[in-house]
Protein backbone atom coordinates (compact mmCIF):
# COMPACT_ATOMS: atom_id res chain seq x y z
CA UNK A 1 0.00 0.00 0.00
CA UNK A 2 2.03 3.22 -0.81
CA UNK A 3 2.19 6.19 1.66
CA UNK A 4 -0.11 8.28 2.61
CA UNK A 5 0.31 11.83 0.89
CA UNK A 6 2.24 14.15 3.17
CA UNK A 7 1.79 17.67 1.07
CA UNK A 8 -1.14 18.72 -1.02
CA UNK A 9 -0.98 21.27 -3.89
CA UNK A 10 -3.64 23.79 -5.02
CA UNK A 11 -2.45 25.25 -8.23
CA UNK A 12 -3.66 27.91 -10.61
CA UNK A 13 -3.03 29.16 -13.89
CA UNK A 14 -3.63 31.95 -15.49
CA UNK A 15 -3.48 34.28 -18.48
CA UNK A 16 -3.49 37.12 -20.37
CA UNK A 17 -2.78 39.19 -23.68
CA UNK A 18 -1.76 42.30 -22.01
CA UNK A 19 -1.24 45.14 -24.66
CA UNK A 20 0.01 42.74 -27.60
CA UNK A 21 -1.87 42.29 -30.54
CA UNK A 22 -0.66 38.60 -30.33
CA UNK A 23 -0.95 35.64 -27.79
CA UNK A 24 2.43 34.25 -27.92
CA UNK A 25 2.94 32.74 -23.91
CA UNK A 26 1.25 28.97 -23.81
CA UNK A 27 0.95 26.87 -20.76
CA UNK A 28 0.09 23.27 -19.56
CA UNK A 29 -0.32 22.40 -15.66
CA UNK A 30 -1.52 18.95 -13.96
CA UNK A 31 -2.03 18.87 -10.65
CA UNK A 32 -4.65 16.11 -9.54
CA UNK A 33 -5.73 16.39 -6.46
CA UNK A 34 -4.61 14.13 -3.82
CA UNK A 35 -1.46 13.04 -5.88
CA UNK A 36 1.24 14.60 -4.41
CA UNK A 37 2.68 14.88 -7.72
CA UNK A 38 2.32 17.10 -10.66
CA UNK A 39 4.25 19.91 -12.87
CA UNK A 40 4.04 23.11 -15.17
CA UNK A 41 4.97 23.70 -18.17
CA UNK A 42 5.21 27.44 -19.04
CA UNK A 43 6.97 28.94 -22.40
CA UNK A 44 7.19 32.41 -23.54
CA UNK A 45 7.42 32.52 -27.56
CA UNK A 46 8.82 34.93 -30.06
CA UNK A 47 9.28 35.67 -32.95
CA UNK A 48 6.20 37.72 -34.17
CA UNK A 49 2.31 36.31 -34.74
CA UNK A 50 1.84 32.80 -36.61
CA UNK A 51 5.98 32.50 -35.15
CA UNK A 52 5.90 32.72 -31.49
CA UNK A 53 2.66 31.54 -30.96
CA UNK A 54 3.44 28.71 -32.51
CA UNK A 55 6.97 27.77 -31.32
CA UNK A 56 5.37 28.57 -27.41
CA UNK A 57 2.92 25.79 -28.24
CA UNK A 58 5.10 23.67 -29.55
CA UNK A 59 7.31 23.55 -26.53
CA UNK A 60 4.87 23.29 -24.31
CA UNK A 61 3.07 19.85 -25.87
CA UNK A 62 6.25 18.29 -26.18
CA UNK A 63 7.56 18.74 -22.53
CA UNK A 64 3.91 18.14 -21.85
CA UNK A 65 3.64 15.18 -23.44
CA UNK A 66 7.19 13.55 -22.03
CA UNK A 67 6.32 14.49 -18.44
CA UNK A 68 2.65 12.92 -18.99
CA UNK A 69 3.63 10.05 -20.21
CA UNK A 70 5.93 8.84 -16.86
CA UNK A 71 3.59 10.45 -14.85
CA UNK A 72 1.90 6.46 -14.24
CA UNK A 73 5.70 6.04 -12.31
CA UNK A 74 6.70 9.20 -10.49
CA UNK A 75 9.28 7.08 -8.13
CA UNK A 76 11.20 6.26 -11.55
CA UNK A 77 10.76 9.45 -13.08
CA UNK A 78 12.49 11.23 -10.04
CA UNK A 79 15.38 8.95 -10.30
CA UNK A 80 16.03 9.92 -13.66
CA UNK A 81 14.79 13.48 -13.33
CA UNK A 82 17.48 15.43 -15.12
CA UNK A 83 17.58 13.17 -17.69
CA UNK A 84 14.22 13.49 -18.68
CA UNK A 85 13.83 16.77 -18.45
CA UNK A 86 16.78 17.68 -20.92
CA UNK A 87 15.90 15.16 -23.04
CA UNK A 88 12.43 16.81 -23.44
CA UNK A 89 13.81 20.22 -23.80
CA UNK A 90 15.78 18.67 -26.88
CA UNK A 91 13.39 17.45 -28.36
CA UNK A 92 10.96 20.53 -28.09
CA UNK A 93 13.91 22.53 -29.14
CA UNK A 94 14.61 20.02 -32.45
CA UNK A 95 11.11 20.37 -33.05
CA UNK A 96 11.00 24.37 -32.96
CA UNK A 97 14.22 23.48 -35.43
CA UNK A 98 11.36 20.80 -37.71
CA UNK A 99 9.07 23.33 -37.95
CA UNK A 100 10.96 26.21 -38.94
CA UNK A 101 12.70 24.50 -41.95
CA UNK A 102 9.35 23.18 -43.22
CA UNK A 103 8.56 27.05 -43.30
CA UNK A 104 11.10 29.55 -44.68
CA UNK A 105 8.26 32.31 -43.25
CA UNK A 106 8.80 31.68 -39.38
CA UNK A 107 12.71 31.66 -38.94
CA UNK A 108 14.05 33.10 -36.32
CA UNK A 109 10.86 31.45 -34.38
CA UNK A 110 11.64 31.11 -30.36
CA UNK A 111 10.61 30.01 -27.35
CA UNK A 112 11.49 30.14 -23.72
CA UNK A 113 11.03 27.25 -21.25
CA UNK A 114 10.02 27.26 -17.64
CA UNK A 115 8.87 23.83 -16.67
CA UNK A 116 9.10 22.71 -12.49
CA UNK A 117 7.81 19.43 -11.26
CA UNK A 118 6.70 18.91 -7.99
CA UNK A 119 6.97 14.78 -6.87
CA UNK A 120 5.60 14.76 -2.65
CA UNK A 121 7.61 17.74 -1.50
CA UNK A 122 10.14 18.12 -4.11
CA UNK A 123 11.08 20.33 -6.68
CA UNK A 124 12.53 20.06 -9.51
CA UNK A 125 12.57 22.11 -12.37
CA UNK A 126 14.45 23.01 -16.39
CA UNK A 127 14.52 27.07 -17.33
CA UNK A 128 15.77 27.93 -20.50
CA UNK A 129 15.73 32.19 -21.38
CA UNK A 130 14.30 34.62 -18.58
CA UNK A 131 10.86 33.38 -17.74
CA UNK A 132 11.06 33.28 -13.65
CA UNK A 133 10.52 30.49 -11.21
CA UNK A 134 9.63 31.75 -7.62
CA UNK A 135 9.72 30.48 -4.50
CA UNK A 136 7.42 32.81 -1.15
CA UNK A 137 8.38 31.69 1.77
CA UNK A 138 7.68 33.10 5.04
CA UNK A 139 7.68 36.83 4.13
CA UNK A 140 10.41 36.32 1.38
CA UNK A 141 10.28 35.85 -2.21
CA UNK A 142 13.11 34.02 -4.13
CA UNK A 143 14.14 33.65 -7.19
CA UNK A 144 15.00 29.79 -7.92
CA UNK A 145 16.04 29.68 -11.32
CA UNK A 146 18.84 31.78 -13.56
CA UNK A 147 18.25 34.15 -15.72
CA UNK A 148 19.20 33.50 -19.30
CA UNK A 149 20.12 37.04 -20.64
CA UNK A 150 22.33 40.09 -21.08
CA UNK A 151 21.18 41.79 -18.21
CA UNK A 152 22.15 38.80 -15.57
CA UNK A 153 25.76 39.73 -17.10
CA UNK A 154 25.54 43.12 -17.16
CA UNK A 155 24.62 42.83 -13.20
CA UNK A 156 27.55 41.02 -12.40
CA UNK A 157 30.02 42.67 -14.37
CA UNK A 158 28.60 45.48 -12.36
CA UNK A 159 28.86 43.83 -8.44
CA UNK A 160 32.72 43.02 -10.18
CA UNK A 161 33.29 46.88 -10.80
CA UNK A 162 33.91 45.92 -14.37
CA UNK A 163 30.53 48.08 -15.53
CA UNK A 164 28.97 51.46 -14.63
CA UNK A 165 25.41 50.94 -12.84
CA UNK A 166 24.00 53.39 -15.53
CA UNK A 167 25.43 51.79 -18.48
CA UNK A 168 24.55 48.35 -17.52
CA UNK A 169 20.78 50.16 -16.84
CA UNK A 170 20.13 51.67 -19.81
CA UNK A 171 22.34 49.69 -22.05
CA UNK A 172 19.76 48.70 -25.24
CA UNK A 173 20.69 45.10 -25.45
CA UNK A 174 20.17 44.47 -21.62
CA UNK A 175 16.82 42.30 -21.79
CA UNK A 176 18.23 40.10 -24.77
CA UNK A 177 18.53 36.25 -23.92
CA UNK A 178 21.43 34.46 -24.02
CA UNK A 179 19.73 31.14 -23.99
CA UNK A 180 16.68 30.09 -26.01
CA UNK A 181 14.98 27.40 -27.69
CA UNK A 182 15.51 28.55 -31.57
CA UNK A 183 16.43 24.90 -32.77
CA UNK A 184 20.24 25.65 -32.74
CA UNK A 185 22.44 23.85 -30.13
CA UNK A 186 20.92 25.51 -26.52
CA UNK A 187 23.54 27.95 -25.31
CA UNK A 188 22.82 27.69 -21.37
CA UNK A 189 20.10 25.72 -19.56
CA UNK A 190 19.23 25.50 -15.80
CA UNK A 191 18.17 22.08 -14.56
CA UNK A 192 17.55 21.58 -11.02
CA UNK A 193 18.01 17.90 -10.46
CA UNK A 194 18.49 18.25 -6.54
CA UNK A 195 15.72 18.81 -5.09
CA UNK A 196 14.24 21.83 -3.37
CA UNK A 197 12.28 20.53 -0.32
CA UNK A 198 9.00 22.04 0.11
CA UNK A 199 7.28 23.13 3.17
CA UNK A 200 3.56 24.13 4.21
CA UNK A 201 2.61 27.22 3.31
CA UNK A 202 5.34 27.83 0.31
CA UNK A 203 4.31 29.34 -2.26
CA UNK A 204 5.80 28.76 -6.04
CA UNK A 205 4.98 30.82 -9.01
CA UNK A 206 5.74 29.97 -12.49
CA UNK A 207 5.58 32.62 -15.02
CA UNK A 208 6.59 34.93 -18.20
CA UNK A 209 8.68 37.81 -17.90
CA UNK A 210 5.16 39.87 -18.54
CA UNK A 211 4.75 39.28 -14.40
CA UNK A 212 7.78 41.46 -14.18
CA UNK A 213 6.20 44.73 -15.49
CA UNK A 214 5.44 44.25 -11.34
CA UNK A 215 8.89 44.45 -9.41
CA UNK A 216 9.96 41.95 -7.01
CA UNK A 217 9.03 43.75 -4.12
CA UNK A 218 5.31 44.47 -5.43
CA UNK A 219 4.85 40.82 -6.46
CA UNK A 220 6.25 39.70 -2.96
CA UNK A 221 4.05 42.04 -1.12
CA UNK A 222 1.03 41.14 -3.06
CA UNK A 223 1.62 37.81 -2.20
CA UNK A 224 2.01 38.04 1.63
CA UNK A 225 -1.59 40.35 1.65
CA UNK A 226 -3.42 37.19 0.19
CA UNK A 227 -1.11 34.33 1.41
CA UNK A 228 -3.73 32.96 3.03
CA UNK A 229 -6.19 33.08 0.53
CA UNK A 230 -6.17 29.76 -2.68
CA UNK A 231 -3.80 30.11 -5.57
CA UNK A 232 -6.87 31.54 -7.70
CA UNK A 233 -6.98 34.18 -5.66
CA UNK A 234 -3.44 35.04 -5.89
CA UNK A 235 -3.08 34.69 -9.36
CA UNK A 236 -6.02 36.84 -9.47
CA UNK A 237 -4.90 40.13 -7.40
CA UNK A 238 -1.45 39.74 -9.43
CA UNK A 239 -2.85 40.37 -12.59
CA UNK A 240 -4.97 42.82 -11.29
CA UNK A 241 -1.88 44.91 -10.45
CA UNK A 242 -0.62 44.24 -13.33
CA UNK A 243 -3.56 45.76 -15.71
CA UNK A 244 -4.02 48.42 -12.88
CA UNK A 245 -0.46 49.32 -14.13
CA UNK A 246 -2.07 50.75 -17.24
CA UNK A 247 1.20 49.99 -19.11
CA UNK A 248 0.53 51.15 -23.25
CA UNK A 249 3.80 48.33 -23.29
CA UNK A 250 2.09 45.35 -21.28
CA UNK A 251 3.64 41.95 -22.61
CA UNK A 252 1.49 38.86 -22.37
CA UNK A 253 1.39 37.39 -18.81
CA UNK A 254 1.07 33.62 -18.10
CA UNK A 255 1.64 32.65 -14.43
CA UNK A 256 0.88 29.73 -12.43
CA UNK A 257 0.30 29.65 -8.43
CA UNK A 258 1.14 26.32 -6.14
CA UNK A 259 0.09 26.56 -2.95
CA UNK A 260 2.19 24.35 -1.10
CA UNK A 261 -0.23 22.62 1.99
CA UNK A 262 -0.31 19.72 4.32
CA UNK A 263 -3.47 17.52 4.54
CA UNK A 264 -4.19 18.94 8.08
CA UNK A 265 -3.66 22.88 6.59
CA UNK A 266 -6.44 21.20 3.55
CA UNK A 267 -8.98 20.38 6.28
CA UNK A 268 -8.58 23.76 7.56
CA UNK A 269 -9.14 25.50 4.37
CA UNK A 270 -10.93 23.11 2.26
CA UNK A 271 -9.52 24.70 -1.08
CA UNK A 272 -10.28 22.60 -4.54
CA UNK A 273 -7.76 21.07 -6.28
CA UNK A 274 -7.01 21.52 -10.00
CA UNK A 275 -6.37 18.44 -11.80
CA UNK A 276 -5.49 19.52 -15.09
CA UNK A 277 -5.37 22.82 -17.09
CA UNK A 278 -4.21 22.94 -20.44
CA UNK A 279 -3.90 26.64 -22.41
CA UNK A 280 -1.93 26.26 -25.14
CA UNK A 281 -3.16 29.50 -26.88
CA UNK A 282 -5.12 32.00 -24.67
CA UNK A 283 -6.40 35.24 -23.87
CA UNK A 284 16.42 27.08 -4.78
CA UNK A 285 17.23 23.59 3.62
CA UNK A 286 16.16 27.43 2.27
CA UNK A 287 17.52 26.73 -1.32
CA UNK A 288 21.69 25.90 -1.66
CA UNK A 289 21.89 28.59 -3.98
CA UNK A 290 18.96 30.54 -3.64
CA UNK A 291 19.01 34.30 -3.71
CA UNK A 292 16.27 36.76 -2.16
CA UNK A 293 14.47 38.35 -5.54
CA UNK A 294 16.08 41.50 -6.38
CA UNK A 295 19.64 40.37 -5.99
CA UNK A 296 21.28 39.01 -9.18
């Protein structure tokens, strides 16, 4: 008879256009409840309309699809977690690479990759570009994975004394990636194959880099006001703030909340669960290298 489940999850996506003319984040989560086991799958595409739309989708159905298919055996998955996981990422990023060959229209066509998986209380996760992975905890949020672009370098040639502050601030190339799935060999990518142990109460939010129009510290406070309240909620008052912004620039905005909760905190609140969600086109114990968000 296997264990009883010691952590529950309550997780909630969400979604939006912003300002864009274009849809071009996708996202995939499945959660059921009771499991104790279940993952995201979030990817921010570019590349312009009919490009990034598509290249966002693609990602996300084929890391999709690999995770679903060992989900029947989570104990085996875990042991070969890394492996998986950057096996998947090749072959979404060979199949970005299919596509764009087949049409000489859509080159150049991109995708980021944010994808953590969640087996009892651990956390795992692959990042490829600058779509973030957070971690609340307590009254802290932190940023779990890298950050795939100019502006992580640009920060620490600055901390090195190597870069004025301004320059590195208003520098033009400062929020291009380094690392993205384009079909060409992938320059950097971020897998977490040690776990990050979960407690009660964490909270984890995957999203696109259209969350950060919010800065760390408004996205943290936000979250401690409705900490107590489900991930729905929470994903809800973010992208409130976000269109209360009123930003003519507003990139798309895909984000989803796991509320991290033992059985006993479940009784207490009775929140649903969320067993699966799939949007493909629509409207670091604390951590061994974690950093408090806001420090690069």
């Amino acid at each position: 008879m296997p264990d009883p489940v010691a952590y529950l999850y309550d997780a909630a996506p969400a979604i939006s256009q912003g300002r864009r003319d274009h849809q071009e984040d996708s996202l995939a989560v499945d959660f059921s409840r009771g499991a104790g086991y279940g993952f995201i799958v979030l990817a921010d595409g570019m590349g312009g309309h009919a490009a990034g739309d598509i290249a966002s989708k693609i990602v996300v159905t084929e890391i999709f699809s690999e995770l679903k298919m060992h989900a029947g055996d989570p104990a085996m998955l875990e042991d070969n977690i890394g492996n998986i996981l950057r096996a998947a990422t090749e072959c979404a990023n060979e199949s970005v690479a299919s596509y764009a060959r087949r049409r000489p229209g859509v080159q150049g066509m991109g995708s980021t990759l944010v994808a953590p998986v969640v087996i009892n209380n651990r956390l795992y996760w692959i990042s490829v570009g600058d779509s973030p992975l957070y971690l609340f905890r307590g009254n802290r949020l932190f940023r779990l994975n890298e950050e795939h672009s100019l502006a992580r370098r640009m920060d620490r040639m600055v901390r090195k004394g190597e870069m004025d502050p301004g320059e590195a601030e208003q520098h033009p190339d400062r929020q291009c990636l380094t690392s993205v799935l384009i079909g060409d060999p992938i320059p950097e990518v971020d897998c977490r194959d040690v776990p990050v142990e979960l407690r009660d109460h964490d909270i984890v939010i995957a999203a696109s880099d259209g969350l950060q129009f919010l800065t760390e510290p408004q996205i943290a406070q936000l979250i401690y006001e409705h900490r107590h309240k489900s991930g729905e909620e929470i994903g809800a008052a973010l992208m409130k703030a976000i269109g209360d912004l009123d930003d003519p620039e507003q990139d798309n905005v895909a984000i989803c909340v796991l509320k991290v909760k033992t059985p006993r905190t479940e009784q207490k609140t009775a929140a649903p669960g969320r067993r699966l969600f799939l949007n493909l086109h629509g409207e670091k114990k604390l951590m061994m290298s974690a950093r408090p968000a806001g420090g690069r």
